[in-house]
PDB file of N, CA and C in Angstrom:
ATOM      1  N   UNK A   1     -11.201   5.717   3.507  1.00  0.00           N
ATOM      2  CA  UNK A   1     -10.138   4.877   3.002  1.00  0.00           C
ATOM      3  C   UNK A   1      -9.031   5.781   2.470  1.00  0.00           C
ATOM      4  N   UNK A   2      -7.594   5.658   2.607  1.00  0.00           N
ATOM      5  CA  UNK A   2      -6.779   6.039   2.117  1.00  0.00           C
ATOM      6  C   UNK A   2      -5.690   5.335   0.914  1.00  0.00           C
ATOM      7  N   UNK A   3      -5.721   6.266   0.399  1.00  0.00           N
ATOM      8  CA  UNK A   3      -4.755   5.678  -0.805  1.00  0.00           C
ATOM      9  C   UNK A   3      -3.401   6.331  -1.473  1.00  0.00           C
ATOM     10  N   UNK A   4      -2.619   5.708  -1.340  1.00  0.00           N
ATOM     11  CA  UNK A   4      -1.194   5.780  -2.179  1.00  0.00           C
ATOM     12  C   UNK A   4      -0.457   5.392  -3.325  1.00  0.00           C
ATOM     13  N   UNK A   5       0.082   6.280  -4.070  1.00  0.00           N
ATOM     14  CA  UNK A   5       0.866   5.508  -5.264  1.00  0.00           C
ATOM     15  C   UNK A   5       2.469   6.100  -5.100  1.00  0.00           C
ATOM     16  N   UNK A   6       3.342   5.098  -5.006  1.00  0.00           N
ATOM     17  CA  UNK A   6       4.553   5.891  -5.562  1.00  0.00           C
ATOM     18  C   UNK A   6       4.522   6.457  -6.411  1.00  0.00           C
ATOM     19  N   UNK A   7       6.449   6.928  -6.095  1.00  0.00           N
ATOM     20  CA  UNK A   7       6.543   8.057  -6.766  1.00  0.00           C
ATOM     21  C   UNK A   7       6.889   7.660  -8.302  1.00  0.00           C
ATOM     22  N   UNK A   8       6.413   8.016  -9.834  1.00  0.00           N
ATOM     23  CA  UNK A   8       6.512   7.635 -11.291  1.00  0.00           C
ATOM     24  C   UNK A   8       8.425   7.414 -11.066  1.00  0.00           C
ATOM     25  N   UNK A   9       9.131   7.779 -10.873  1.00  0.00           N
ATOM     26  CA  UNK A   9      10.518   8.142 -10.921  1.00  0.00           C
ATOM     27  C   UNK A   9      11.030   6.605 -10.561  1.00  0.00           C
ATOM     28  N   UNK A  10      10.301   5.747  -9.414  1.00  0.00           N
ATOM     29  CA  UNK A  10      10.556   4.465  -8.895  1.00  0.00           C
ATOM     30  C   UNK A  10      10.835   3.209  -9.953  1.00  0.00           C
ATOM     31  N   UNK A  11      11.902   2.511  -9.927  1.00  0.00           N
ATOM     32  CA  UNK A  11      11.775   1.202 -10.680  1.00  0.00           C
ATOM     33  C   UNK A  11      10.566   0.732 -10.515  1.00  0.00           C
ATOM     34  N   UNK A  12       9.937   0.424 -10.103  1.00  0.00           N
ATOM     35  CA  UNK A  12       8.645  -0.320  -9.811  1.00  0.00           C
ATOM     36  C   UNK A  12       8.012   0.653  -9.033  1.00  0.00           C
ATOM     37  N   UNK A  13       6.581   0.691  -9.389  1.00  0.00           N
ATOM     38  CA  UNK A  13       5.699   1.157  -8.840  1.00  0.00           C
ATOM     39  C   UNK A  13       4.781   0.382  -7.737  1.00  0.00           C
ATOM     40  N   UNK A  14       4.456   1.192  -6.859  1.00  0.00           N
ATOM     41  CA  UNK A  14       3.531   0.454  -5.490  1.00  0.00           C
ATOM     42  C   UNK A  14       1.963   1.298  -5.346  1.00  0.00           C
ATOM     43  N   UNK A  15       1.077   0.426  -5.191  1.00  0.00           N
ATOM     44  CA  UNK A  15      -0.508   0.997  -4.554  1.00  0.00           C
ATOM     45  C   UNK A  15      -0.609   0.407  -3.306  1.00  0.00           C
ATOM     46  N   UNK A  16      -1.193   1.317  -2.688  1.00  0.00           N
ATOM     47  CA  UNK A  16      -1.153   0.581  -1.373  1.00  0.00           C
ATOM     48  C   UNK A  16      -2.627   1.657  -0.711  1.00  0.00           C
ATOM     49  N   UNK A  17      -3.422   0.840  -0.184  1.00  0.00           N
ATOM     50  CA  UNK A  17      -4.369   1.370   0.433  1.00  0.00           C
ATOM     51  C   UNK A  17      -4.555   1.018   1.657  1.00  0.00           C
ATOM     52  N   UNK A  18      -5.243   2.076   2.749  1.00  0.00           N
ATOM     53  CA  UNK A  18      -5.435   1.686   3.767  1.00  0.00           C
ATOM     54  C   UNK A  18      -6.626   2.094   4.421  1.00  0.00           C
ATOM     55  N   UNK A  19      -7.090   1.561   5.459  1.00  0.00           N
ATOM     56  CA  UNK A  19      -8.264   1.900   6.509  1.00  0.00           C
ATOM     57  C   UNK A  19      -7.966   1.870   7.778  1.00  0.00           C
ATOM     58  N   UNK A  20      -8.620   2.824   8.635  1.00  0.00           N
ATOM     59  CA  UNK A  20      -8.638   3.112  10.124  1.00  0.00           C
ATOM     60  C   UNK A  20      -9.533   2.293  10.548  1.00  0.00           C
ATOM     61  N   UNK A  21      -9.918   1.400  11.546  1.00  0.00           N
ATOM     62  CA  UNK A  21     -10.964   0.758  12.315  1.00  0.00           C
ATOM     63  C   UNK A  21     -10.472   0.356  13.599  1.00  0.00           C
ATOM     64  N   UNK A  22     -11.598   0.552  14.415  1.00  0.00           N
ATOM     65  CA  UNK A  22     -10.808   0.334  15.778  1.00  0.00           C
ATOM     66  C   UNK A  22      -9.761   0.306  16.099  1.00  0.00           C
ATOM     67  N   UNK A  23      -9.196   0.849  15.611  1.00  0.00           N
ATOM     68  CA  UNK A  23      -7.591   1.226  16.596  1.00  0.00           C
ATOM     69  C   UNK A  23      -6.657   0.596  16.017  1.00  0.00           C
ATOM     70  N   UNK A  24      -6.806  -0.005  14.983  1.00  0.00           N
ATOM     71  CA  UNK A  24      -5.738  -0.424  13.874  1.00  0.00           C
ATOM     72  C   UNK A  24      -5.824   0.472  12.130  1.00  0.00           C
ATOM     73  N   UNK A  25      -4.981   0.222  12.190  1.00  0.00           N
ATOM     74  CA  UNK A  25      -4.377   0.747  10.667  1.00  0.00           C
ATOM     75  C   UNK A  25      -4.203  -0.540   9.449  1.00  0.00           C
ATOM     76  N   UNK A  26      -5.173  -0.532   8.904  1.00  0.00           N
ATOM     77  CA  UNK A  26      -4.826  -2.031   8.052  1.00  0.00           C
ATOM     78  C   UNK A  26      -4.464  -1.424   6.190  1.00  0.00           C
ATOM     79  N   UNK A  27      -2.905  -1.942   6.243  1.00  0.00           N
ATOM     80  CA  UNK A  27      -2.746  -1.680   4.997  1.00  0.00           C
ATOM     81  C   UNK A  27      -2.603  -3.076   4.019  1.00  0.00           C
ATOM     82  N   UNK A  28      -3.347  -2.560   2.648  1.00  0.00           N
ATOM     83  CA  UNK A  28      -2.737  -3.367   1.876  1.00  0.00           C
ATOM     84  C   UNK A  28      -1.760  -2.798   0.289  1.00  0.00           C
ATOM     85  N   UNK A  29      -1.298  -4.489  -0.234  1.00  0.00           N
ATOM     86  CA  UNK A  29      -0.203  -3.746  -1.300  1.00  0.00           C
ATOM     87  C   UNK A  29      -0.981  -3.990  -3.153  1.00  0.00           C
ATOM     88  N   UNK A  30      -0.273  -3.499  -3.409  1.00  0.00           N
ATOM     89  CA  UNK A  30      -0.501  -3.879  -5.128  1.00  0.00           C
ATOM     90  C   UNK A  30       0.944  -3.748  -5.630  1.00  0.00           C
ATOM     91  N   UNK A  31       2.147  -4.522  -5.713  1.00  0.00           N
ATOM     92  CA  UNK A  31       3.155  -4.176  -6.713  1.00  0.00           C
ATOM     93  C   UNK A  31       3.214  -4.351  -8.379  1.00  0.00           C
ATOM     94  N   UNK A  32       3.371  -3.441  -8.956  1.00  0.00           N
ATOM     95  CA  UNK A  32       3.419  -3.842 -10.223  1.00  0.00           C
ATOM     96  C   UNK A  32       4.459  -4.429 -11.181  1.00  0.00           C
ATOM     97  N   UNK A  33       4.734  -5.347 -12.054  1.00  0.00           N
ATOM     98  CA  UNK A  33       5.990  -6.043 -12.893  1.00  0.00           C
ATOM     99  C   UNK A  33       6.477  -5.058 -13.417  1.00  0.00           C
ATOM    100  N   UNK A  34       7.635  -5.282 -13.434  1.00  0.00           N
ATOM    101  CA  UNK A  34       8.553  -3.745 -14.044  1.00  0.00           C
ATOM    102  C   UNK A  34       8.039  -4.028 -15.280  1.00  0.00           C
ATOM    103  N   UNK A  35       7.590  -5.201 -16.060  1.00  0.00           N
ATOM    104  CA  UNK A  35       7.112  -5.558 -17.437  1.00  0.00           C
ATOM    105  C   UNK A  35       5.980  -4.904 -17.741  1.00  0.00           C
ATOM    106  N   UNK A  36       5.181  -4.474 -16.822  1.00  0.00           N
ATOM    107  CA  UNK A  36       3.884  -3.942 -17.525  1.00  0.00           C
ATOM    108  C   UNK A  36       3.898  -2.905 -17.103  1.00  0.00           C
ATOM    109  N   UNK A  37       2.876  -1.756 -17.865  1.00  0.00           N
ATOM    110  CA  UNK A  37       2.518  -0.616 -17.415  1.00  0.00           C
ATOM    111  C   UNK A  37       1.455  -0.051 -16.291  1.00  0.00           C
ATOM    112  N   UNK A  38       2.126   1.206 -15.491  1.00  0.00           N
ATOM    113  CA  UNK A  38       1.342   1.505 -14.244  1.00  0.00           C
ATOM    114  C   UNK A  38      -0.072   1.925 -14.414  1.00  0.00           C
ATOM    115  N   UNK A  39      -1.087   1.021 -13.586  1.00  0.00           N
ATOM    116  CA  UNK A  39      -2.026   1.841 -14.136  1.00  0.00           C
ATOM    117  C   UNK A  39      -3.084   2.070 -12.800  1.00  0.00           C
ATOM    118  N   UNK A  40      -3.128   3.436 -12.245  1.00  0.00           N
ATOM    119  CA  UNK A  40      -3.233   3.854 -10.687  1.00  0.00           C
ATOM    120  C   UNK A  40      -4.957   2.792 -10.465  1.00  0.00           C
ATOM    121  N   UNK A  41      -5.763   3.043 -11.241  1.00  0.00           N
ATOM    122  CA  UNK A  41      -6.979   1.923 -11.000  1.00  0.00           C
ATOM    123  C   UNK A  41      -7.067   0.620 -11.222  1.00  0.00           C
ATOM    124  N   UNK A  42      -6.124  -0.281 -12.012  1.00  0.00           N
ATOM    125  CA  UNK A  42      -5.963  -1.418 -11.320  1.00  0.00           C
ATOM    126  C   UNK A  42      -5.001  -1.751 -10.373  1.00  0.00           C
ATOM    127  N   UNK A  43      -3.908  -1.169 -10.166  1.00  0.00           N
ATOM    128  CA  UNK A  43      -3.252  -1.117  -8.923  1.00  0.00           C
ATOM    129  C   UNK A  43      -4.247  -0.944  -7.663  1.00  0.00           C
ATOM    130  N   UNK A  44      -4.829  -0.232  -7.343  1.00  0.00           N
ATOM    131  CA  UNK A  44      -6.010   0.687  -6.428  1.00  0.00           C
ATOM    132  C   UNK A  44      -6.852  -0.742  -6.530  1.00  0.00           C
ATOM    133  N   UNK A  45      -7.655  -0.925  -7.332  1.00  0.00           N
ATOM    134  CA  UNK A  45      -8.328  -2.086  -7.309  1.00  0.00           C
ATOM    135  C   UNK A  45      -7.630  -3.693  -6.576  1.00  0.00           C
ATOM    136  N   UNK A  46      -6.551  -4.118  -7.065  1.00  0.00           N
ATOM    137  CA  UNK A  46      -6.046  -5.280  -6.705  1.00  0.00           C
ATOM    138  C   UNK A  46      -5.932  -4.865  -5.146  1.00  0.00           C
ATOM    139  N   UNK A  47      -4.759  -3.943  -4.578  1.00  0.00           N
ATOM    140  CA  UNK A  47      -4.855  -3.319  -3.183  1.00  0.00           C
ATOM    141  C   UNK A  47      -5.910  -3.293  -2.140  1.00  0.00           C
ATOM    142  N   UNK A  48      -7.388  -3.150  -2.685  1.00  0.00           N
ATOM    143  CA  UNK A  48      -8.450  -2.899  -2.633  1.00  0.00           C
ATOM    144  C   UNK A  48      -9.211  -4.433  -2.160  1.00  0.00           C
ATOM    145  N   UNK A  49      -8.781  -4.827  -3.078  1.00  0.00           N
ATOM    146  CA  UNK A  49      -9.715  -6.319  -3.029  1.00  0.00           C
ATOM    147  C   UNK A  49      -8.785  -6.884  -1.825  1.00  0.00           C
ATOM    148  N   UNK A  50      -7.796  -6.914  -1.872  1.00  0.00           N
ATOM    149  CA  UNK A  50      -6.527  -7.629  -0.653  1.00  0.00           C
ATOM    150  C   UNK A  50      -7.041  -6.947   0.837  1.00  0.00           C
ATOM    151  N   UNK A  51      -7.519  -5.742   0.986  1.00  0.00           N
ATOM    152  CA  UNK A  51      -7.509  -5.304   2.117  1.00  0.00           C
ATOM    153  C   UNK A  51      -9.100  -6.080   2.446  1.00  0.00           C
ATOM    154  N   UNK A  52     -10.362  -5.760   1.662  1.00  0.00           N
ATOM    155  CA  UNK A  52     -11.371  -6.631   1.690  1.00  0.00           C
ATOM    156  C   UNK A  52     -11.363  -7.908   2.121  1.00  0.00           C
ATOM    157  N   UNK A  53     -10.193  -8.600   1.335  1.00  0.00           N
ATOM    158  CA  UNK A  53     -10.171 -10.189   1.801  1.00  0.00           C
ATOM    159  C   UNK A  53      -9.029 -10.511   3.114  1.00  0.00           C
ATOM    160  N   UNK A  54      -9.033  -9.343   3.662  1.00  0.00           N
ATOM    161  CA  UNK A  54      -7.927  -8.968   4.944  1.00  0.00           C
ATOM    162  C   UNK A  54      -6.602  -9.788   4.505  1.00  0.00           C
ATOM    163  N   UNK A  55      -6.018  -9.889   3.475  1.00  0.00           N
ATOM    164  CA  UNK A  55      -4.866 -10.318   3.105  1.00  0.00           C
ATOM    165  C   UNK A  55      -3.955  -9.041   3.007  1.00  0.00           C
ATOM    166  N   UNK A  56      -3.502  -8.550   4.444  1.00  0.00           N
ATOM    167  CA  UNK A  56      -3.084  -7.503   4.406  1.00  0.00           C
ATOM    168  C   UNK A  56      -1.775  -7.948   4.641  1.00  0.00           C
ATOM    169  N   UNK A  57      -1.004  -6.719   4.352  1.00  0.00           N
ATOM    170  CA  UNK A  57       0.924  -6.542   4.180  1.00  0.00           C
ATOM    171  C   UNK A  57       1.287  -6.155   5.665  1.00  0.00           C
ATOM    172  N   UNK A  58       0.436  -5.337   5.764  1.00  0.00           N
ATOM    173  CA  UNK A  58       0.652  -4.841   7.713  1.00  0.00           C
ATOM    174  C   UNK A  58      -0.160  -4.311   8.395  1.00  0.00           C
ATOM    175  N   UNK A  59      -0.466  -4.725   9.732  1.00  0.00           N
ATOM    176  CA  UNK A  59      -1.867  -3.865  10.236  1.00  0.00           C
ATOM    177  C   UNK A  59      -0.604  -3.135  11.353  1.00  0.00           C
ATOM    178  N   UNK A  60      -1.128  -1.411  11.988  1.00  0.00           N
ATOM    179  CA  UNK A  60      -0.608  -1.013  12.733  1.00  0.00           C
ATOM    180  C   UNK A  60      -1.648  -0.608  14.008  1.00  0.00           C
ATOM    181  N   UNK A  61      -1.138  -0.726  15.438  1.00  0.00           N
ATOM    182  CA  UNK A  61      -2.051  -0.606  16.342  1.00  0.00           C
ATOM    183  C   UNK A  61      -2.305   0.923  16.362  1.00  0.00           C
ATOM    184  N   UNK A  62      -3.163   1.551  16.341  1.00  0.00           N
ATOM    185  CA  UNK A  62      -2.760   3.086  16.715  1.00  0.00           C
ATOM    186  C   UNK A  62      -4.457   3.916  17.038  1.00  0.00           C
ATOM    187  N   UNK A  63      -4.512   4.931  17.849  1.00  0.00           N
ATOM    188  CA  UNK A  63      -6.012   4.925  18.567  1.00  0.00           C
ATOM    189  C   UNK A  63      -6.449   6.240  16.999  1.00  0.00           C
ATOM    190  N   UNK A  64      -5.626   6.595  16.570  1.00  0.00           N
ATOM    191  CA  UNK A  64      -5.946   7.776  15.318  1.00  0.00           C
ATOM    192  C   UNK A  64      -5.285   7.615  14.440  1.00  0.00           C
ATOM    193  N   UNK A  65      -5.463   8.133  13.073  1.00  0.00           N
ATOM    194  CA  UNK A  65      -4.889   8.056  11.861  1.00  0.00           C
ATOM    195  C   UNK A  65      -5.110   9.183  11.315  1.00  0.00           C
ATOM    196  N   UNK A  66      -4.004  10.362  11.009  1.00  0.00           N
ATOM    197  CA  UNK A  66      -4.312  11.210  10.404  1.00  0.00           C
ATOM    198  C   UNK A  66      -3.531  11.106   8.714  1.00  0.00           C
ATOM    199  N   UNK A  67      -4.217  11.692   7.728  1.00  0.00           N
ATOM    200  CA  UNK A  67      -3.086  11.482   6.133  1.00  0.00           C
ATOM    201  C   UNK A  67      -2.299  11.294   6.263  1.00  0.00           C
ATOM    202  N   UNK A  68      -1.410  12.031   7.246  1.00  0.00           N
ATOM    203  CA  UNK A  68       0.213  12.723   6.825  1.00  0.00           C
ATOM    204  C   UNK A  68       0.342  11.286   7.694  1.00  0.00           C
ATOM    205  N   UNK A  69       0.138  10.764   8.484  1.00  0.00           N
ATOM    206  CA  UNK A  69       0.443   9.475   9.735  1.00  0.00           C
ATOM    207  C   UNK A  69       0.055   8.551   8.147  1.00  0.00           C
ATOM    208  N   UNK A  70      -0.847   8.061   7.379  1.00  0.00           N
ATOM    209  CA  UNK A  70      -0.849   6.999   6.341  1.00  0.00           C
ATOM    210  C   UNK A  70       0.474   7.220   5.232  1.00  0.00           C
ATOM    211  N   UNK A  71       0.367   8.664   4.912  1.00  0.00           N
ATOM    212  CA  UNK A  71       1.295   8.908   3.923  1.00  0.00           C
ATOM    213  C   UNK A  71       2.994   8.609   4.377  1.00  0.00           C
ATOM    214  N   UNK A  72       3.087   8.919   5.816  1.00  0.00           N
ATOM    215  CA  UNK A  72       4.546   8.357   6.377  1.00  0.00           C
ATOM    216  C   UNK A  72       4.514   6.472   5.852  1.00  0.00           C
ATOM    217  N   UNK A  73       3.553   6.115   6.723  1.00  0.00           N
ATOM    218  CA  UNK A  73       3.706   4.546   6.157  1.00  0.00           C
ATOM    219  C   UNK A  73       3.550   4.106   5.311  1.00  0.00           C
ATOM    220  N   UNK A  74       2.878   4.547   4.398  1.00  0.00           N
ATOM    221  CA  UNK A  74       2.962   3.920   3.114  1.00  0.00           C
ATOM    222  C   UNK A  74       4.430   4.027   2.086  1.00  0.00           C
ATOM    223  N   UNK A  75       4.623   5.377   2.685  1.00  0.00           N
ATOM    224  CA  UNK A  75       6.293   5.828   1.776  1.00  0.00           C
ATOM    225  C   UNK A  75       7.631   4.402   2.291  1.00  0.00           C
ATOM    226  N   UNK A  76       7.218   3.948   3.668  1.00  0.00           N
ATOM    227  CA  UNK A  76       7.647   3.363   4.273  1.00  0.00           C
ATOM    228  C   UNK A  76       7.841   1.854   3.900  1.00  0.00           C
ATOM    229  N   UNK A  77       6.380   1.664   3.639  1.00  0.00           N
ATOM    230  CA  UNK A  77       6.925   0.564   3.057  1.00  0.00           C
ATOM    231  C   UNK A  77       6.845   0.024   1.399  1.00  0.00           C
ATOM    232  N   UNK A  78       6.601   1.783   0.543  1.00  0.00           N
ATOM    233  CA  UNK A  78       7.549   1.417  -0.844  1.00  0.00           C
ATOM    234  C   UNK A  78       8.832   1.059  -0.786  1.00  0.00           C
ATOM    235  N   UNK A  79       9.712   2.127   0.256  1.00  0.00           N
ATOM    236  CA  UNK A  79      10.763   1.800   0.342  1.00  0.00           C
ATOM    237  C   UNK A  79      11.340   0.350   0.732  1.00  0.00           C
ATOM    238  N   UNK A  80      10.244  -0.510   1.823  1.00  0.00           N
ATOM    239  CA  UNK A  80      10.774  -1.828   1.710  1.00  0.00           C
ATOM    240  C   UNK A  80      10.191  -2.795   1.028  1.00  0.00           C
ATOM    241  N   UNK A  81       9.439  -2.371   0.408  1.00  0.00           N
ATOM    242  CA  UNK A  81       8.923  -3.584  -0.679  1.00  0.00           C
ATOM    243  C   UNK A  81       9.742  -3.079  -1.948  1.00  0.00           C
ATOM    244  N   UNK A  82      10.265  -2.455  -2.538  1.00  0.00           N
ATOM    245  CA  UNK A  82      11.182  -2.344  -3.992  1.00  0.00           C
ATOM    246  C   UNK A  82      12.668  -2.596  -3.277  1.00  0.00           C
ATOM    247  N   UNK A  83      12.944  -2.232  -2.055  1.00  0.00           N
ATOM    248  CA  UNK A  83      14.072  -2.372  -1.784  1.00  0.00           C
ATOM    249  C   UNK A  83      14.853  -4.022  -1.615  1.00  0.00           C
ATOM    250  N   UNK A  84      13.244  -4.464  -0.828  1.00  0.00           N
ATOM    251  CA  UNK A  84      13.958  -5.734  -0.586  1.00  0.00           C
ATOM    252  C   UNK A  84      13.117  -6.955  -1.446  1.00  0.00           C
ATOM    253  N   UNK A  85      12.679  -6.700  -2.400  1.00  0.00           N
ATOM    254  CA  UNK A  85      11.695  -7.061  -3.309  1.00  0.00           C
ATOM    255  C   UNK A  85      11.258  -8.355  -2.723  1.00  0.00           C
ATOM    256  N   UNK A  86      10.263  -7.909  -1.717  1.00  0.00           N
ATOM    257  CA  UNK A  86       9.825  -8.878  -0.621  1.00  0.00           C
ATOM    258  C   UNK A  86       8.114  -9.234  -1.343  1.00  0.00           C
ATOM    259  N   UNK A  87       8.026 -10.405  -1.389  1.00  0.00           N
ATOM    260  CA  UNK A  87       7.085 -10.764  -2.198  1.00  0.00           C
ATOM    261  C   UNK A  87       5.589 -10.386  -1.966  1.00  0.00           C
ATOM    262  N   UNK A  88       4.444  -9.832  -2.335  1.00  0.00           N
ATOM    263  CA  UNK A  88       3.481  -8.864  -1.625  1.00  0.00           C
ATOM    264  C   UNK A  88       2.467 -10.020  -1.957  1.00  0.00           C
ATOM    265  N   UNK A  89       1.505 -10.204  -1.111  1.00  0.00           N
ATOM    266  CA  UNK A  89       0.330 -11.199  -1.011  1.00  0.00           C
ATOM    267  C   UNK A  89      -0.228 -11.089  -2.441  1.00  0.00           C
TER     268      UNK A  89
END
């Protein structure tokens, strides 16, 4: 399983975890309220439980997954989930 946190510097912070299985990439999100404080294990946890209950943000088709290939997408879509403060499952 892979896991991500933005970067501390971000208005809002993002967790986002993901898994490789058969040939998809299934990510999920955790955004946090600019009101409360970041906290990387319940972020990780909520993310966690969403990908479990396949209430995922995006699955990608792809036959491999290497870090640096999760870490591109996940940066990817901090940038469009704070950008377009698109509402996360």
């Amino acid at each position: 399983m892979y896991r991500f946190y933005s970067n501390p510097n971000n208005t809002q912070r993002v967790a986002i975890v993901g898994k490789h299985e058969n040939g998809i990439l299934k990510l999920a999100v955790s955004l946090c309220n600019k009101k409360d404080n970041f906290m990387k294990k319940k972020g990780r946890a909520i993310a966690e439980g969403r990908l479990n209950k396949n209430k995922l943000y995006k699955s990608i088709t792809m036959n491999e997954c290497s870090g640096q290939r999760f870490v591109e997408e996940a940066t990817n879509i901090v940038n469009e989930v704070i950008s377009s403060k698109k509402v996360v499952i």
